[in-house]
Protein backbone atom coordinates (compact mmCIF):
# COMPACT_ATOMS: atom_id res chain seq x y z
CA UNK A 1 21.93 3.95 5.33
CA UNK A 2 24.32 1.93 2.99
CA UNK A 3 28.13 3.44 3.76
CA UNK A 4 28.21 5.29 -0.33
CA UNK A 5 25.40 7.00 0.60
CA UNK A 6 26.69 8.87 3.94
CA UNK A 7 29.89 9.42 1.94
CA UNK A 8 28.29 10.20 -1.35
CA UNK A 9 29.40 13.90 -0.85
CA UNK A 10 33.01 12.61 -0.31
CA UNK A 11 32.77 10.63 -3.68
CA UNK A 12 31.61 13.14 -5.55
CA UNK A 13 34.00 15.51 -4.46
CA UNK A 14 36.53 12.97 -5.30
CA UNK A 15 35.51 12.22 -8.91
CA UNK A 16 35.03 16.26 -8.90
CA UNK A 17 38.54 16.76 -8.13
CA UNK A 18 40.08 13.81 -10.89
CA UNK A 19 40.96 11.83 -8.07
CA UNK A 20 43.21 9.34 -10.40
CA UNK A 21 43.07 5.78 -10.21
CA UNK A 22 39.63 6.46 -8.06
CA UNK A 23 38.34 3.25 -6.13
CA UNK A 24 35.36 2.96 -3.81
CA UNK A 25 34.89 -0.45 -2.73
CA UNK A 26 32.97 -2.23 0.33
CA UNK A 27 34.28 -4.37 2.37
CA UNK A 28 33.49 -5.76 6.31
CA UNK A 29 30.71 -2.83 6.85
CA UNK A 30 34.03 -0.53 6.18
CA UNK A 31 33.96 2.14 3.08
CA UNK A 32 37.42 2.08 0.91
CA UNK A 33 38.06 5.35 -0.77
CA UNK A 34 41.54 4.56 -2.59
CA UNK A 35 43.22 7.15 -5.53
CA UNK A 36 45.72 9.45 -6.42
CA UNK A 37 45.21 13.39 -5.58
CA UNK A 38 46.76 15.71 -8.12
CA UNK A 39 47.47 18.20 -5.23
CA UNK A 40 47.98 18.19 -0.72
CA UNK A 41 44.78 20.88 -1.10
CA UNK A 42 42.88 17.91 -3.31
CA UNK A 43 43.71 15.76 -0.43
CA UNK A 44 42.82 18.50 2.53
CA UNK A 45 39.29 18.84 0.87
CA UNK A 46 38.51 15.71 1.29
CA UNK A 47 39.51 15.20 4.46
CA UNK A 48 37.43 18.39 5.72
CA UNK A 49 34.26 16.88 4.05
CA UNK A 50 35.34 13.60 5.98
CA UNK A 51 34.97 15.65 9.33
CA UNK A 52 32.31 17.13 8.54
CA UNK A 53 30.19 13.91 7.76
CA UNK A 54 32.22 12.35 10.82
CA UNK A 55 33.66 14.69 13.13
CA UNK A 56 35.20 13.11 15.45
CA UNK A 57 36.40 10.26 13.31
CA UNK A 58 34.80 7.65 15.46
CA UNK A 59 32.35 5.72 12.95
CA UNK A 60 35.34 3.77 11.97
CA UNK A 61 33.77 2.92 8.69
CA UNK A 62 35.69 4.71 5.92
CA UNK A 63 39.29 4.62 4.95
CA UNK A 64 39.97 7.25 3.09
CA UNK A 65 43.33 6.09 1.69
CA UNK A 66 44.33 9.33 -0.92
CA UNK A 67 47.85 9.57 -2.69
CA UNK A 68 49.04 13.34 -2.67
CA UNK A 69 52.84 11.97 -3.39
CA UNK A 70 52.99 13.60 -6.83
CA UNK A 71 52.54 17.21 -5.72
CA UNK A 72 55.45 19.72 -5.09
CA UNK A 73 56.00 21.45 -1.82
CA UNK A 74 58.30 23.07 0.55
CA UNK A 75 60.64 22.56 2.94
CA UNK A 76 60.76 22.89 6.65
CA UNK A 77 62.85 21.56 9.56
CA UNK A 78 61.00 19.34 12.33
CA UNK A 79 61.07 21.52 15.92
CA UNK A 80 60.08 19.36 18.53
CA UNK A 81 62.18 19.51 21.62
CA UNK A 82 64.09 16.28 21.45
CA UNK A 83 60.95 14.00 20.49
CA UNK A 84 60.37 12.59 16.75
CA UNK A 85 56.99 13.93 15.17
CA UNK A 86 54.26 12.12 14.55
CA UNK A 87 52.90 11.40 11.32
CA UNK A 88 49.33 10.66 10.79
CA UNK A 89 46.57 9.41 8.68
CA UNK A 90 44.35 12.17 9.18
CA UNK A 91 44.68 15.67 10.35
CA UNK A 92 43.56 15.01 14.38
CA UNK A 93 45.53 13.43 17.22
CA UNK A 94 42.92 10.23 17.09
CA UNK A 95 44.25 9.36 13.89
CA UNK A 96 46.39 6.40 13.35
CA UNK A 97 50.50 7.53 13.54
CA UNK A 98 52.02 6.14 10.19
CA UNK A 99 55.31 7.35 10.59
CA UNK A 100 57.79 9.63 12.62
CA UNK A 101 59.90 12.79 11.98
CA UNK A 102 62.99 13.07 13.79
CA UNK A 103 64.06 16.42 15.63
CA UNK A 104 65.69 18.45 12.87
CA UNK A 105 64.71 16.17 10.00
CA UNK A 106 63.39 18.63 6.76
CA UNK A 107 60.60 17.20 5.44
CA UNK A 108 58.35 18.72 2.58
CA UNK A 109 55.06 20.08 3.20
CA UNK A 110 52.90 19.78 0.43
CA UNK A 111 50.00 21.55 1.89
CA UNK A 112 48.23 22.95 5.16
CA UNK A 113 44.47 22.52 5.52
CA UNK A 114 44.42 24.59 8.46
CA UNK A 115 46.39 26.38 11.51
CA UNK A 116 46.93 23.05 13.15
CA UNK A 117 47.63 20.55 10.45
CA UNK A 118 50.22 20.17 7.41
CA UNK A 119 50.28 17.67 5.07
CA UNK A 120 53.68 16.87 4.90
CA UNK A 121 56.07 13.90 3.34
CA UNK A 122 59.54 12.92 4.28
CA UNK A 123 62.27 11.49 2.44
CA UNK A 124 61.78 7.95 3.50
CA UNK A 125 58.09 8.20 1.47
CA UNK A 126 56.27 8.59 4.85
CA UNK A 127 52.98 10.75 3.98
CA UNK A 128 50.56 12.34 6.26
CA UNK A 129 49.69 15.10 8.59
CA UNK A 130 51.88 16.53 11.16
CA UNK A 131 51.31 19.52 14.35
CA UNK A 132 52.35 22.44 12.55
CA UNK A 133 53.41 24.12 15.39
CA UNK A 134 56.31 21.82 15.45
CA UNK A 135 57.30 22.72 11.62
CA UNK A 136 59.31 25.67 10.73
CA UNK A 137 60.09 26.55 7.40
CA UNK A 138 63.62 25.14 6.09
């Protein structure tokens, strides 16, 4: 099955959604979705369609590389116990750590696709998704 087809649901959902600046390219057996979400829930979407193609996250042939920079959130105050936060690609512990939170930094959330999981952006430009049970709100 060539790698557009078994995320043809993501695309769609992407062009669906005016994903700006939308790029799906091919490269090394490995699925580039690149753009610019107008919104964190834009962004969340996508990623639960992700799971639900891949679950687990383990194919290792997509990159789903979305942009949610632009939209607004609020605030809240990192709460680990003396740890920084980990910031990842994708909403699940597997998923690469892009950046960190220190205790007591605010950072913006700028959505939260579940219980678990905010999408969340410090000041430094870091974007991704943190615990939530380590956020409270600022």
């Amino acid at each position: 099955m060539a790698l557009q087809d078994k995320y043809k649901e993501l695309i769609d959902a992407a062009k669906a959604a005016g994903v700006n600046d939308l790029k799906v390219t091919e490269q090394n057996n490995v699925l580039h979705i690149d753009g610019t979400a107008s919104s964190g829930q834009v962004k969340d979407n996508l990623w639960a369609i992700y799971g639900k193609i891949d679950p687990d996250y383990r194919a290792g042939d997509l990159i789903l590389n979305i942009d949610a920079s632009a939209a607004a959130g609020t605030k809240a105050k990192v709460i680990t116990q003396s740890s920084n936060l980990n910031i990842r690609k994708g909403p699940g512990t597997d998923q690469e750590i892009l950046g960190k939170a220190a205790h007591g930094e605010i950072i913006t959330v700028i959505s939260k696709p579940n219980d678990q999981w905010s999408l969340v952006r410090t000041d430094k430009g870091v974007e991704g998704y943190a615990y939530s049970q380590y956020l409270e709100q600022a």
